[in-house]
Protein backbone atom coordinates (compact mmCIF):
# COMPACT_ATOMS: atom_id res chain seq x y z
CA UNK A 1 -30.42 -11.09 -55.03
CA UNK A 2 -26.86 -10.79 -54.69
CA UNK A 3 -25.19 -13.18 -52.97
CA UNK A 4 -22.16 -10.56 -51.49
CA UNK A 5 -24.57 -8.19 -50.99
CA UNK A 6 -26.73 -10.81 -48.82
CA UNK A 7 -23.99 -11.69 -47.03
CA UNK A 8 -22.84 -8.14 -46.44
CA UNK A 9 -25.64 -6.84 -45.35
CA UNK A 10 -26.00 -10.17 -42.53
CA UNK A 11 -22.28 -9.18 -41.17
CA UNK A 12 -23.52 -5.38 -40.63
CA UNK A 13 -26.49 -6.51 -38.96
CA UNK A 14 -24.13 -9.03 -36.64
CA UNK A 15 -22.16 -6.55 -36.12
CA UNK A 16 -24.48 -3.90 -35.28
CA UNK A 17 -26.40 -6.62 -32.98
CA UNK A 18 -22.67 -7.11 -31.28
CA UNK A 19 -22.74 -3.47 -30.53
CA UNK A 20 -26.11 -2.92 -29.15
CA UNK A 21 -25.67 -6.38 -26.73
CA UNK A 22 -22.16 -5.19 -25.13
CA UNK A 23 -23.39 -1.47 -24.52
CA UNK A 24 -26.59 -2.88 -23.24
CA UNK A 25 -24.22 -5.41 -20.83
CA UNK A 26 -21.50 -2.73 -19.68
CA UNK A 27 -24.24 0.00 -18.95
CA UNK A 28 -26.25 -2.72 -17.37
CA UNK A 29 -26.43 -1.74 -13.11
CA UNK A 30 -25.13 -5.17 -12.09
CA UNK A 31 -22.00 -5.24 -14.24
CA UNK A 32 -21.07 -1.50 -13.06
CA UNK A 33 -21.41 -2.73 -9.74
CA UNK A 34 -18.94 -5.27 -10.05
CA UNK A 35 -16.89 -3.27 -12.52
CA UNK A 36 -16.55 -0.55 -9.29
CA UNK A 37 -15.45 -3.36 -6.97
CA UNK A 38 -12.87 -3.29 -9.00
CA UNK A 39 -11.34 -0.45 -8.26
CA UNK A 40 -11.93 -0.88 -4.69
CA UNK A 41 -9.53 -3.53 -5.20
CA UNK A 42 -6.76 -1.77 -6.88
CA UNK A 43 -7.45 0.72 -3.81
CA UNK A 44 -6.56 -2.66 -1.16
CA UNK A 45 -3.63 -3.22 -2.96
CA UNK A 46 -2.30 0.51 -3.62
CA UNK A 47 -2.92 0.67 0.68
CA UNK A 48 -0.86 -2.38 1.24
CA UNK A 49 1.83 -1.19 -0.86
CA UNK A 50 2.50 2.19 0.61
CA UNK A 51 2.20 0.59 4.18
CA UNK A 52 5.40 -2.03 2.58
CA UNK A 53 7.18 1.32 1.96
CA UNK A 54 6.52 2.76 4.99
CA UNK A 55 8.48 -0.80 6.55
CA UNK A 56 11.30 -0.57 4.53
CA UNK A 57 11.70 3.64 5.72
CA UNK A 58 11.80 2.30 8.69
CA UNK A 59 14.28 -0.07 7.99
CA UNK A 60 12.17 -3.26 7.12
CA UNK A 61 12.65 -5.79 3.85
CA UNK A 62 11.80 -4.35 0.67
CA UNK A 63 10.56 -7.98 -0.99
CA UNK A 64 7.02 -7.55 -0.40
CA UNK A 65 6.68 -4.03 -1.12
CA UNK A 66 5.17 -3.81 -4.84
CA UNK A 67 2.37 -5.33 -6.78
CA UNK A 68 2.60 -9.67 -5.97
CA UNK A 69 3.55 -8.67 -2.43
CA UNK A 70 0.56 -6.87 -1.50
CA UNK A 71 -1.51 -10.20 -3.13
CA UNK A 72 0.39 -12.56 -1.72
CA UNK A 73 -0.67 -11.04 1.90
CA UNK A 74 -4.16 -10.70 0.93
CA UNK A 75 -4.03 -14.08 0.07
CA UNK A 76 -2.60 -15.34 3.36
CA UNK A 77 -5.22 -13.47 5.35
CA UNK A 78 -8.17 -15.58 6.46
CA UNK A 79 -10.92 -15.60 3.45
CA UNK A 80 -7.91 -13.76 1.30
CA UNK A 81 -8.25 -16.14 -1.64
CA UNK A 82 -12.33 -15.53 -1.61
CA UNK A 83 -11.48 -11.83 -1.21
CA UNK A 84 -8.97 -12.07 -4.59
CA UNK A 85 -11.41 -14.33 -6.33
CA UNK A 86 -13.85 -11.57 -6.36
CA UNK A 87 -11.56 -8.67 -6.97
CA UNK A 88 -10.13 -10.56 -9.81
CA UNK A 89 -13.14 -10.38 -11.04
CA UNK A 90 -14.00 -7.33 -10.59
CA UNK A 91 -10.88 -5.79 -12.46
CA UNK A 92 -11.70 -7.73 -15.58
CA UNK A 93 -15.00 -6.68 -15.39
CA UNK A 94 -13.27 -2.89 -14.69
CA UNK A 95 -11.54 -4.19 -18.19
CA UNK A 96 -13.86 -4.70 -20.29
CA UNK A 97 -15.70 -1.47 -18.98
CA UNK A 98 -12.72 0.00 -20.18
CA UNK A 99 -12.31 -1.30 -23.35
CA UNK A 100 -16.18 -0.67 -24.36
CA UNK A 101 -15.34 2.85 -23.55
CA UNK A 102 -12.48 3.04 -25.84
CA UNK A 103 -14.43 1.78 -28.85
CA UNK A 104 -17.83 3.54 -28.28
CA UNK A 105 -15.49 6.90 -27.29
CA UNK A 106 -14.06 6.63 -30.21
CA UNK A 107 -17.20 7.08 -32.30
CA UNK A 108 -18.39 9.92 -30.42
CA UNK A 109 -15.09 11.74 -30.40
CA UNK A 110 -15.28 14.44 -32.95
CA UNK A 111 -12.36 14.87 -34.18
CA UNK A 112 -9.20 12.31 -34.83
CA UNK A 113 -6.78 13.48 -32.06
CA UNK A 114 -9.45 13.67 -29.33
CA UNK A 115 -10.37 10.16 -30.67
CA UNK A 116 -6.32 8.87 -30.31
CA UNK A 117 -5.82 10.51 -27.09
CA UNK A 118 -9.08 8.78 -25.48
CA UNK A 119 -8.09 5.64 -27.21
CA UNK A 120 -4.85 5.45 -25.94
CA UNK A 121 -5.84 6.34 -22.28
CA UNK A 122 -8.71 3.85 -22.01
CA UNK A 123 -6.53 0.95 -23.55
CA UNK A 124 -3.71 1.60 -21.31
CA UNK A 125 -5.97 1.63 -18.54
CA UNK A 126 -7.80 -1.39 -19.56
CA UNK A 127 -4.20 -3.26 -19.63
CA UNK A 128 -3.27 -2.41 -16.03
CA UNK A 129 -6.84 -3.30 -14.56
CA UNK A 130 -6.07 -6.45 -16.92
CA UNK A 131 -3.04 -6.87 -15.74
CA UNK A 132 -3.95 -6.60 -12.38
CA UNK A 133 -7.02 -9.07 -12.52
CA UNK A 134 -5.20 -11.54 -14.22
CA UNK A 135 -2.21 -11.51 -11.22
CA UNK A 136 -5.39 -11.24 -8.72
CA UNK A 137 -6.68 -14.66 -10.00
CA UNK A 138 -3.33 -16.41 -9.90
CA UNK A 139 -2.24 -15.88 -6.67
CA UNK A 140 -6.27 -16.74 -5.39
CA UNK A 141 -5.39 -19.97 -7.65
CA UNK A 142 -2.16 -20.83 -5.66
CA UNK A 143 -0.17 -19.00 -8.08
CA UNK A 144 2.00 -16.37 -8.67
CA UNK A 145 5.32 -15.18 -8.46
CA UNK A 146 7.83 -12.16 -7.69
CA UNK A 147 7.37 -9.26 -9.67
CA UNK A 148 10.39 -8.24 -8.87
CA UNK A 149 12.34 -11.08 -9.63
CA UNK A 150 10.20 -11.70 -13.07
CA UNK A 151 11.65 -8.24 -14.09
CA UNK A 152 15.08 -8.87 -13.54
CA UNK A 153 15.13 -12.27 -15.75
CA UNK A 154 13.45 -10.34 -18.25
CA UNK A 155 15.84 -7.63 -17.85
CA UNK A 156 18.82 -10.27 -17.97
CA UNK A 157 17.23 -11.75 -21.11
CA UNK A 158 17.08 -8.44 -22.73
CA UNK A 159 20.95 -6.66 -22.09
CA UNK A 160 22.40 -9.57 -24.16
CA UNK A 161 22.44 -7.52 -27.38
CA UNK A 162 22.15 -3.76 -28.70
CA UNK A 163 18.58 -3.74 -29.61
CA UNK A 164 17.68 -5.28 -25.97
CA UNK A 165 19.67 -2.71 -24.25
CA UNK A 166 17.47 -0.14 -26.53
CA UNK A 167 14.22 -2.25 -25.51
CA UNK A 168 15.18 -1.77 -21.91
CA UNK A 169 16.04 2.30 -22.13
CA UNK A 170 12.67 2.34 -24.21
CA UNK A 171 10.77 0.64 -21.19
CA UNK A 172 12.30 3.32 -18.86
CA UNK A 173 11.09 6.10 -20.67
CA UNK A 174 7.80 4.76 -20.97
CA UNK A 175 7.30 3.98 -17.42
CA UNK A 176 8.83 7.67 -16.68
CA UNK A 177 6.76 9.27 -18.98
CA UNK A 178 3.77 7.12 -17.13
CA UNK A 179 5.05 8.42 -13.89
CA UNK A 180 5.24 11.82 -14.44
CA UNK A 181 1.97 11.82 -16.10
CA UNK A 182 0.15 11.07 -12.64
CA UNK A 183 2.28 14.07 -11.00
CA UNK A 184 1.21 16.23 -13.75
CA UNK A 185 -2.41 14.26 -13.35
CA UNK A 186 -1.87 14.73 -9.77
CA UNK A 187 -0.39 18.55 -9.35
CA UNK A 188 -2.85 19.55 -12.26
CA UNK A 189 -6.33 18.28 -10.35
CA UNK A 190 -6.79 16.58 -13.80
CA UNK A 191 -7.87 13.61 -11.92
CA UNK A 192 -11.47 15.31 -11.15
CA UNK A 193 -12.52 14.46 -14.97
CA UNK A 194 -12.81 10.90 -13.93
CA UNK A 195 -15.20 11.84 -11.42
CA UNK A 196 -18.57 12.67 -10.82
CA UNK A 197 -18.59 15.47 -8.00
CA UNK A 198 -20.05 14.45 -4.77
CA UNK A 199 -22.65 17.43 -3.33
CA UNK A 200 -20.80 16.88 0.36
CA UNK A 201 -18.10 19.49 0.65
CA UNK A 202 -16.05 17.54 2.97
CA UNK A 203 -15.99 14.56 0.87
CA UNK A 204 -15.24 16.40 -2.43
CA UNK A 205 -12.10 17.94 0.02
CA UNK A 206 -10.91 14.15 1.16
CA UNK A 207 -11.23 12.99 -2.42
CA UNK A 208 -9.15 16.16 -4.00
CA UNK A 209 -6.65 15.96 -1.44
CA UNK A 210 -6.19 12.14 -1.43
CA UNK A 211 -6.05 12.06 -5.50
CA UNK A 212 -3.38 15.36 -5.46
CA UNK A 213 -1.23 13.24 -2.47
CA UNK A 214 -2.07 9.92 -3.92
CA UNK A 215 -1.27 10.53 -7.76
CA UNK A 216 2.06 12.47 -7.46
CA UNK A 217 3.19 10.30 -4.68
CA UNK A 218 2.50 6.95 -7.06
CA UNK A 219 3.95 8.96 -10.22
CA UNK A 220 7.45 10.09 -7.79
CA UNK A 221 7.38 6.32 -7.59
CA UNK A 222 7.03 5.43 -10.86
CA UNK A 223 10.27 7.85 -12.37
CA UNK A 224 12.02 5.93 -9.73
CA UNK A 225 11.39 2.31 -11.16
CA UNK A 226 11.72 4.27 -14.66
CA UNK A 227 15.42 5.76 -13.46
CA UNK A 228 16.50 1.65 -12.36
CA UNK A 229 15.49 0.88 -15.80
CA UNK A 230 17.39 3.03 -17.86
CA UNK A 231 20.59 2.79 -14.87
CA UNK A 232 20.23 -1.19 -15.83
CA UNK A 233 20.59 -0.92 -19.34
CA UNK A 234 23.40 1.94 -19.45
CA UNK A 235 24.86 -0.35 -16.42
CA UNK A 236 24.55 -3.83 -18.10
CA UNK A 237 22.87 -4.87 -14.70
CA UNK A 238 19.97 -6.75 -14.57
CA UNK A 239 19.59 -6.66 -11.18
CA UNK A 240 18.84 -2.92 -10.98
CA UNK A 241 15.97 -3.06 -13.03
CA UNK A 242 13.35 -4.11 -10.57
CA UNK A 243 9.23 -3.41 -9.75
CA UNK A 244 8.65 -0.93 -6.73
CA UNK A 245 10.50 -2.89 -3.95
CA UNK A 246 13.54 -2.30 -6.02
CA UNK A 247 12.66 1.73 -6.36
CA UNK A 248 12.13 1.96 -2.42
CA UNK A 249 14.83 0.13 -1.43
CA UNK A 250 16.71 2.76 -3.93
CA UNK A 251 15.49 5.75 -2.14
CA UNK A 252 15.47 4.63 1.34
CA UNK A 253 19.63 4.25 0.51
CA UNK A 254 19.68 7.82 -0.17
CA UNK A 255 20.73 10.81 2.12
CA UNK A 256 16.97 11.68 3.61
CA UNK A 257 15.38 8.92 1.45
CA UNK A 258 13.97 7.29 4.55
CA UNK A 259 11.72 11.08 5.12
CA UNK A 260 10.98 10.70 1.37
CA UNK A 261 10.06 6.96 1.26
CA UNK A 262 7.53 7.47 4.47
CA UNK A 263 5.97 10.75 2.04
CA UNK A 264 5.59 8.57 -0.73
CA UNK A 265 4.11 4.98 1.19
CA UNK A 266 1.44 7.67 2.84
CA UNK A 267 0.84 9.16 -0.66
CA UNK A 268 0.55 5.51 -2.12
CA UNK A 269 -1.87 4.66 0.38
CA UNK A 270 -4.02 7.93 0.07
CA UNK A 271 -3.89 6.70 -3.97
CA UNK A 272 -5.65 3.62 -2.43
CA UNK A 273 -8.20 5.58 -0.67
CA UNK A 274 -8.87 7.75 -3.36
CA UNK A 275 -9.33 4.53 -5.39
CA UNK A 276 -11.96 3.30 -2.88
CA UNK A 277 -13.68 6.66 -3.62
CA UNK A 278 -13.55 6.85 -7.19
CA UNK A 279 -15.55 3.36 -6.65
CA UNK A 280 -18.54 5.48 -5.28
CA UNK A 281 -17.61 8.57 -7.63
CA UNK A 282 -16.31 7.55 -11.24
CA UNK A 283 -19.21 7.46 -13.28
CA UNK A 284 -19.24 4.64 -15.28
C-alpha cells in the first residue's frame, strides 16, 4: 500500500468523523436549548439599552446607554453575575450554532453566490453573538470596560496617519451599511425567514410588529454611530467616534431629537422582545 494514499485516506475519514460529531452536537436538543438562551440574552440587553435611551430623552446621562452599560447593570443586580455566566454561555453556544450553519450551508447552497451571501451572514452573525458572549463573561468575571471609551482610544490611535483616517471612514460605512440593512431587514418583513411561524395569530402579530419596530429602530441607530464615525475621521476627532451612548447623546442634541430618541429606545427594546421570541421561534 501506499503510504500517501494511507494517510490520505485516514485524514478524509477524520475529517468526515469531525463533521458527523459537530452536526450530531449542534442539532443535539440540549445544545439548541442553550444555544436559544442565547438570544434571550441579547433580548435582556437590547431591553436595557433602549430603556438607557429613553433616560437620556429625558434628559438623563448617556454613559450607560450601549452594549457594557446594559452588562454592567445586569451584573450589579442581585444573582446578575450567575445570570451573565449563563448567558455568556449561551451566546457562544448561539456561536458555534452559527458557525456550523455557515459551513454545512455552504455545502447545501447550490450555487456560489447563494453560498457567499449565507456565508457572510452567518459569520457576521456568529461574530456579534461572539462578541457579545465574550463581553458577557468578562463583566460576570469582574471585568470589563467602556465601550465607549475603548472606541475613542482606538479611534485616537487610528487618525494619526492617512491610511487610519481611511480605516476609520471604512468602519463608518460598514457599520452604516449594517444599519441600514436592519431597516431594509426591518421595513422589508425580511426578518420572518429566520423564523418558524407560530399557528397563534396574535403572537405571529406581536412578533411582526416588534421585529418591523425593533429592527429599523436598532438600524436608525446604527447610521447614527456610522455618521460619528465618518464625522470623526473627516473631523480629526476622536472623541466623536463613540458606541451608542455617543449616537443618543447626538440625537437627543438635535431640534426634536428628544421625540426621536424616545421612538428609537422603545424600538430598541421591542428588538429585545422580539429577540426573546425568536428564542421560542428561530428554528435552529
Amino acid at each position: 500500500m501506499n503510504p500517501l494514499e494511507d494517510a490520505g485516506r485516514a485524514a478524509r475519514d477524520g475529517a468526515e468523523s469531525a463533521e458527523r460529531t459537530a452536526e450530531t452536537v449542534t442539532e443535539h436538543p440540549v445544545f439548541e436549548g442553550i444555544a436559544r438562551g442565547g438570544f434571550v440574552m441579547s433580548g435582556l440587553v437590547h431591553v436595557l439599552i433602549g430603556w438607557f435611551a429613553l433616560r437620556v430623552a429625558l434628559g438623563g446621562s448617556g454613559q450607560d446607554a450601549d452594549q457594557s452599560g446594559a452588562l454592567r447593570t445586569v451584573a450589579a443586580a442581585p444573582g446578575g453575575n450567575v445570570l451573565l455566566w449563563i448567558g455568556g454561555l449561551a451566546m457562544l453556544a448561539l456561536t458555534v450554532w452559527h458557525l456550523a450553519e455557515a459551513y454545512f450551508g455552504a455545502r447545501w447552497a447550490d450555487d456560489g453566490r447563494r453560498r457567499l451571501t449565507h456565508v457572510v451572514k452567518t459569520l457576521g452573525k456568529a461574530g456579534v453573538y461572539g462578541a457579545l458572549g465574550v463581553t458577557a463573561l468578562r463583566f460576570a468575571a469582574g471585568g470589563g470596560s467602556d465601550s465607549g471609551q475603548q472606541t475613542s482610544e482606538l479611534t485616537a490611535g487610528l487618525l494619526g496617519s492617512a491610511a487610519g483616517r481611511g480605516a476609520v471612514i471604512l468602519i463608518g460605512l460598514v457599520v452604516l451599511a449594517i444599519g441600514g440593512y436592519h431597516v431594509v431587514k426591518g421595513a422589508g418583513r425580511g426578518f420572518e425567514d429566520d423564523l418558524r411561524p407560530p399557528g397563534d395569530q396574535r403572537i405571529s402579530m406581536v412578533v411582526i410588529v416588534t421585529g418591523v419596530i425593533g429592527y429599523i429602530a436598532k438600524g436608525v441607530a446604527l447610521i447614527v454611530v456610522g455618521i460619528l464615525f465618518g464625522w470623526a475621521a473627516i473631523g480629526s476627532d476622536p472623541e466623536k467616534a463613540t458606541g451608542l451612548d455617543g449616537a443618543f447623546q447626538t440625537v437627543a442634541s438635535l431640534p426634536a431629537g428628544a421625540v426621536l430618541l424616545v421612538v428609537v429606545g422603545i424600538g430598541v427594546m421591542l428588538y429585545g422582545v422580539y429577540a426573546v421570541l425568536r428564542s421560542r421561534y428561530a428554528p435552529l
